[in-house]
Protein backbone atom coordinates (compact mmCIF):
# COMPACT_ATOMS: atom_id res chain seq x y z
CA UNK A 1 11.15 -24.71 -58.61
CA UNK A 2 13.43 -23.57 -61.27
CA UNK A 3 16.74 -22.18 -60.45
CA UNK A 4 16.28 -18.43 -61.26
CA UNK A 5 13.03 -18.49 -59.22
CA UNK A 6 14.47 -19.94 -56.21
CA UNK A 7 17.65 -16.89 -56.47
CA UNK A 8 15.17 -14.38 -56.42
CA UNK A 9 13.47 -15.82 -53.48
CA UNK A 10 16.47 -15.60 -51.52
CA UNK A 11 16.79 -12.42 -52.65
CA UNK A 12 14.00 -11.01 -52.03
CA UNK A 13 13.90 -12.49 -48.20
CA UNK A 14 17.22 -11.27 -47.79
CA UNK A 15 16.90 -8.06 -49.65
CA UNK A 16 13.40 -6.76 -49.26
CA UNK A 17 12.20 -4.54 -52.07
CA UNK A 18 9.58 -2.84 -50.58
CA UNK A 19 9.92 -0.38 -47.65
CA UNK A 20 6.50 1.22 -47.99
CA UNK A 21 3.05 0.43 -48.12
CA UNK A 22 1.75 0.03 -51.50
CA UNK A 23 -1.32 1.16 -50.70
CA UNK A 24 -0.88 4.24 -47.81
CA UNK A 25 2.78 4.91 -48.10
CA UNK A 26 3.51 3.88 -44.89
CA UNK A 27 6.85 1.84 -43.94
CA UNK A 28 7.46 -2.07 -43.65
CA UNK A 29 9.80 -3.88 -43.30
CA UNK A 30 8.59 -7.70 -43.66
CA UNK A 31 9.06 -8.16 -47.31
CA UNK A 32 5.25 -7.93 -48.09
CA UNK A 33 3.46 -5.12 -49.95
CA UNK A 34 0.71 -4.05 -47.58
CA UNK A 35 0.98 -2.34 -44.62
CA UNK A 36 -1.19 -4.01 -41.72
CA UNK A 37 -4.20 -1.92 -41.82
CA UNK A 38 -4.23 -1.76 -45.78
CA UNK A 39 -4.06 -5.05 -46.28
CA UNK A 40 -6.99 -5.58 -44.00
CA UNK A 41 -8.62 -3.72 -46.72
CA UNK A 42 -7.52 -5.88 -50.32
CA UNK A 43 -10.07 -8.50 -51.41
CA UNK A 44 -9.47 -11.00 -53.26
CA UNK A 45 -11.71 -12.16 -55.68
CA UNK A 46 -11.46 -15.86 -55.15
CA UNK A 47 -14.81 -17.27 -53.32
CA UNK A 48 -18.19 -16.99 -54.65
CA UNK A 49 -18.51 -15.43 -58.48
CA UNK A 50 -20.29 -15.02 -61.18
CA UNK A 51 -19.19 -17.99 -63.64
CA UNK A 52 -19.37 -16.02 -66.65
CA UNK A 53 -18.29 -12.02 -65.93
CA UNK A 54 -16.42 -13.29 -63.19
CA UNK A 55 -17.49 -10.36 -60.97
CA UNK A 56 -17.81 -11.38 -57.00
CA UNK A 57 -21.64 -12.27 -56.33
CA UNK A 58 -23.69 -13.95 -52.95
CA UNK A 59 -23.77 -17.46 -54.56
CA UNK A 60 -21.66 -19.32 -57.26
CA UNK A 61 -24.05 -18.85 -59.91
CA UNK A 62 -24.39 -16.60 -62.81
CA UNK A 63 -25.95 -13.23 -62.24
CA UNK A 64 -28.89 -11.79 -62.87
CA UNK A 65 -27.02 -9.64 -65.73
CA UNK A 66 -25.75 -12.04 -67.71
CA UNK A 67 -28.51 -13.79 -67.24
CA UNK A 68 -30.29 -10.89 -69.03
CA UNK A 69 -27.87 -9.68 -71.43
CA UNK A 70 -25.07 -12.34 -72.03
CA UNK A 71 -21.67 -10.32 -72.78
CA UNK A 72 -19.95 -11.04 -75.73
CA UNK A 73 -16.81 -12.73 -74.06
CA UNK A 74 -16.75 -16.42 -73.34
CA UNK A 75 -15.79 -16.21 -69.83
CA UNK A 76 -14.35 -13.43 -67.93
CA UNK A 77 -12.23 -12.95 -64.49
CA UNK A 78 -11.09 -10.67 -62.15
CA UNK A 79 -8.19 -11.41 -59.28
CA UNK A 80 -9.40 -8.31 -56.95
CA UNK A 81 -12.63 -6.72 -56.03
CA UNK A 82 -12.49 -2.85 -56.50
CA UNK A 83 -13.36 -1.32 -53.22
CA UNK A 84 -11.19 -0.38 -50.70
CA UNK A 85 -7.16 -1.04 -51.25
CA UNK A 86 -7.89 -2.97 -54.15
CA UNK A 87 -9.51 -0.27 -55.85
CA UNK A 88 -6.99 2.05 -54.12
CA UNK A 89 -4.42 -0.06 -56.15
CA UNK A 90 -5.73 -0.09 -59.56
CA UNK A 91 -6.08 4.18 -59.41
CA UNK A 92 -2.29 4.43 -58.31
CA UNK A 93 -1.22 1.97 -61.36
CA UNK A 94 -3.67 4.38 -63.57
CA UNK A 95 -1.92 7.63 -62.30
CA UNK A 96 1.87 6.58 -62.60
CA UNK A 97 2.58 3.40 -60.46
CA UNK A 98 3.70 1.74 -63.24
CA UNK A 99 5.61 -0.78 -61.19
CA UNK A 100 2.46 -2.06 -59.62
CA UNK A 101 2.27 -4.20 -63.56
CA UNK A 102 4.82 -6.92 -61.65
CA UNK A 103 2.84 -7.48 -58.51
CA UNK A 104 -1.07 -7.70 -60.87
CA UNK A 105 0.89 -9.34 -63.68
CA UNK A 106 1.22 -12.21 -60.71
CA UNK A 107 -2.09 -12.13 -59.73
CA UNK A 108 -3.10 -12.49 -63.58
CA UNK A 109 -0.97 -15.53 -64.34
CA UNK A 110 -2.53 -17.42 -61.17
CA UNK A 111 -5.98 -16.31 -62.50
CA UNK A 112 -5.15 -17.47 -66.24
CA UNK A 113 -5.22 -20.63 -64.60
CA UNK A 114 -9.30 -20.72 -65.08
CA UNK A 115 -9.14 -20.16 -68.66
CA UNK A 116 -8.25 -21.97 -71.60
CA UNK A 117 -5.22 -21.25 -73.47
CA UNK A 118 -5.33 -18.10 -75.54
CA UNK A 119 -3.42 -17.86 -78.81
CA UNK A 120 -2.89 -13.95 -78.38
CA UNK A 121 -3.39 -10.89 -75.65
CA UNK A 122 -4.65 -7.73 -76.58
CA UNK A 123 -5.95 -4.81 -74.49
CA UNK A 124 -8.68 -2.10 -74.38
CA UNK A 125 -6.79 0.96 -75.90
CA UNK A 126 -7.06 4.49 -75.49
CA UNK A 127 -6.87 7.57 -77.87
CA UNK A 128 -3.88 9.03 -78.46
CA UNK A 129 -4.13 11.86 -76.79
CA UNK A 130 -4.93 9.96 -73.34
CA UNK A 131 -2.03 7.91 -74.06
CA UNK A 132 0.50 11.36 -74.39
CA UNK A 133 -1.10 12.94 -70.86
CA UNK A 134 -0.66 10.24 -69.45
CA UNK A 135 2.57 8.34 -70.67
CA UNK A 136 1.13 5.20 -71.00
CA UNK A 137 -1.59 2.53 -71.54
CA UNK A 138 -2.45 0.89 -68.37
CA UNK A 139 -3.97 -1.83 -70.44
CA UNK A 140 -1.38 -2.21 -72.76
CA UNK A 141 1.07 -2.59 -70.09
CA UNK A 142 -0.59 -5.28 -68.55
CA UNK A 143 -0.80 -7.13 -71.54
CA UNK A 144 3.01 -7.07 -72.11
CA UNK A 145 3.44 -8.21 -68.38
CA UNK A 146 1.44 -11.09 -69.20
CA UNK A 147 2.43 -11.68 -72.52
CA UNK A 148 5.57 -12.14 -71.22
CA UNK A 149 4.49 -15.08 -68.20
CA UNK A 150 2.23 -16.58 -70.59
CA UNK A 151 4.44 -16.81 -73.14
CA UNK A 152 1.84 -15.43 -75.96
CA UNK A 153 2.23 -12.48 -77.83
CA UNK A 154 0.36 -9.08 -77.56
CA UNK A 155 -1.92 -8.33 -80.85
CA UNK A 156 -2.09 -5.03 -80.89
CA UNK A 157 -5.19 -5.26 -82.76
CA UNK A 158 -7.81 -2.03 -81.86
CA UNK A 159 -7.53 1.80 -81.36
CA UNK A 160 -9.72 3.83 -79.65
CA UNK A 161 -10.38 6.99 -82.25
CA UNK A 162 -12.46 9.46 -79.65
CA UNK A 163 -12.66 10.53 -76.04
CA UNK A 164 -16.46 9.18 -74.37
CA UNK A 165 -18.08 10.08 -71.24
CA UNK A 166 -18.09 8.58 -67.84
CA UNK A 167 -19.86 5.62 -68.13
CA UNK A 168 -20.81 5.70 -64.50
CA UNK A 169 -23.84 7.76 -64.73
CA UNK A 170 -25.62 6.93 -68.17
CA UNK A 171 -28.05 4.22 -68.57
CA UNK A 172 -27.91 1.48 -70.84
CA UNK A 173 -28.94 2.67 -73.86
CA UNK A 174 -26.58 5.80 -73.64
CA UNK A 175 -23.78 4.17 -72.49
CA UNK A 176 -24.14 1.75 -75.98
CA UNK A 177 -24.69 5.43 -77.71
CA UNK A 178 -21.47 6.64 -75.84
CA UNK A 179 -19.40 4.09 -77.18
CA UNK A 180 -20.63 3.28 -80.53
CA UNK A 181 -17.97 3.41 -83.43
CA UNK A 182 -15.12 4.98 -80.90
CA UNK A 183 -13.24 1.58 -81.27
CA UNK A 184 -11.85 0.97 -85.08
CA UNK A 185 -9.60 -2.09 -85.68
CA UNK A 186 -5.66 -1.66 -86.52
CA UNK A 187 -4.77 -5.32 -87.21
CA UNK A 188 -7.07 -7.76 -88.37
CA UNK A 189 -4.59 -10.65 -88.79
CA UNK A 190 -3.53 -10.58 -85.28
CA UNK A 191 -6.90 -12.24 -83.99
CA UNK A 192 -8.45 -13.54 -86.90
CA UNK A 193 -8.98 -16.87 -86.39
CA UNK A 194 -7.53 -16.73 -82.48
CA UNK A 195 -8.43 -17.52 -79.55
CA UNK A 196 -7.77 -13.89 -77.65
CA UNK A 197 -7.14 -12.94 -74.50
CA UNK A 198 -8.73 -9.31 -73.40
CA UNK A 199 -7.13 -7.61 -70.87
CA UNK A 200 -7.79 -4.38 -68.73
CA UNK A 201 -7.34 -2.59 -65.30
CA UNK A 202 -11.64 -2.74 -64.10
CA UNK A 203 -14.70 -4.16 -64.53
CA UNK A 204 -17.51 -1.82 -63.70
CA UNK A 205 -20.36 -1.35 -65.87
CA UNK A 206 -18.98 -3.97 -68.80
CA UNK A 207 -20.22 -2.03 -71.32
CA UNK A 208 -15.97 -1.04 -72.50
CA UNK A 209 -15.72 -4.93 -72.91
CA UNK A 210 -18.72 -5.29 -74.53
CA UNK A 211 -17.74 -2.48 -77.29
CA UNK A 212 -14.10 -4.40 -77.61
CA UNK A 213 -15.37 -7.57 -78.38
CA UNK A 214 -17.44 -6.84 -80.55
CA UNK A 215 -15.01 -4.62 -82.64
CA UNK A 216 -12.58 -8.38 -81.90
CA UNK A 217 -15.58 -10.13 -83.33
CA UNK A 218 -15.43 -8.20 -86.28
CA UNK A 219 -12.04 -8.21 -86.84
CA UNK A 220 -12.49 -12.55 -86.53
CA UNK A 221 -11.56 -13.45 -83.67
CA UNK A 222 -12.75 -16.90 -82.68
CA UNK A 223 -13.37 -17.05 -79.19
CA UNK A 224 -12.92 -14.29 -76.52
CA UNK A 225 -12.15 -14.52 -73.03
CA UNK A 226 -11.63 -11.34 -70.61
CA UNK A 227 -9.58 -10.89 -67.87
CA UNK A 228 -9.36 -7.87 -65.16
CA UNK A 229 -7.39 -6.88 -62.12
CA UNK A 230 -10.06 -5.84 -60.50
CA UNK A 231 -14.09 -5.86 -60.86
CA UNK A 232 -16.78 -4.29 -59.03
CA UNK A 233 -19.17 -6.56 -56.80
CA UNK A 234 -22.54 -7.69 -58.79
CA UNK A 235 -25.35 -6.00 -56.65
CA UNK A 236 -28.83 -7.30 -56.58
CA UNK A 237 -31.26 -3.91 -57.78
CA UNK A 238 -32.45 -4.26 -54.41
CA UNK A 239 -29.38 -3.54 -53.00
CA UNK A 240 -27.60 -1.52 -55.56
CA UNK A 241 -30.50 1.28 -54.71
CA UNK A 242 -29.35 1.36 -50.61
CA UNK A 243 -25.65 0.91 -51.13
CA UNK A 244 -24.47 4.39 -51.47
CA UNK A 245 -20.88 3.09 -52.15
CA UNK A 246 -19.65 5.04 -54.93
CA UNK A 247 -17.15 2.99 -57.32
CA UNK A 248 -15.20 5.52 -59.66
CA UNK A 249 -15.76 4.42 -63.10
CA UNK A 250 -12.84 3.63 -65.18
CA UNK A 251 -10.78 5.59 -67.62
């Protein structure tokens, strides 16, 4: 353990930096992030997945999705599964918990561990507008959080040039029609040729990723992987039609 790392250890045992729950609000006082009860209610995405979207399944094996329709990305994967506190988490860092970028920046770097080694990060954007309301990119912050553990640099490479609908509720074809031509490319040079590194906040329906690396393919890029903080849990048909669990789409 390097130096620095083992100072802020001892700092952070003797000088705890969070007094509330992450999650509920609630007050600790052991150090950790979770209060009891919420963080009965993280999961962690690190048993049984898909190989390929990296999306929590019944059996190591790839799903029945990418089975059917293969997703442009290499390999994807996703440190929590978004139910519960970990979806609880990733809606507080998309309406101003900004700070929350440390703690998933952490889980990130233990999950870029599956992966080769990228050349370059880059991030789902958002239109401008989004960006103004809301004061930031959740995306693009995570990508600078990781850029910086990684040690790789952030290619700033697509924009998003419209507002679409919520994914959540269109079928296939119209969420394809939904996104088509929103994403336009700002750098070219900055993946041409690279192996990239796509980050974002969720995983539900794919179809965001999809878009992006294909726009990334365009632009050159070599090889794509894709990396989330969270990813919703592949669902046979059979039981997507009796689960009446209702995920909030992203963005």
């Amino acid at each position: 353990m390097k130096l620095k790392d083992l100072l802020l250890s001892v700092r952070n045992a003797l000088f705890p930096q969070n007094f509330t729950c992450d999650i509920c609000g609630a007050e600790i006082f052991d150090g950790g992030r979770f209060c009891p009860a919420c963080k009965k209610t993280v999961q962690f995405n690190d048993k049984t997945f898909c190989p390929v979207c990296g999306r929590k399944t019944e059996r190591a094996e790839i799903c029945a999705e990418c089975k059917a329709f293969a997703p442009r990305y290499k390999k994807g994967v996703s440190a929590l599964i978004y139910s519960g506190g970990g979806a609880q988490l990733v809606l507080k860092f998309k309406r101003g918990a900004k700070y929350l970028k440390e703690y998933f920046g952490q889980l990130l770097q233990e999950k870029a561990k599956l992966l080769p080694a990228c050349d370059c990060i880059t991030y789902v954007p958002i239109t401008a507008k989004r960006k103004r309301q809301r004061g930031y990119n959740q995306g693009e912050l995570l990508a600078e959080e990781l850029s910086a553990r990684l040690k790789i640099p952030v290619a700033h490479a697509l924009t998003k040039k419209r507002e679409t609908s919520d994914q959540k509720s269109l079928t296939m074809k119209e969420r394809a029609e939904n996104l088509h031509a929103c994403f336009a490319i700002a750098d070219r040079d900055s993946v041409k040729g690279k192996r990239v590194l796509l980050v974002d906040d969720v995983l539900t329906t794919g179809a965001t990723a999809d878009e992006v690396c294909r726009e990334l393919q365009i632009a050159g890029a070599k090889e794509i992987y894709f990396m989330t903080v969270a990813s919703v849990e592949y669902k046979p048909f059979s039981r997507q039609k009796s689960d009446s669990a209702n995920v909030q789409e992203k963005e």
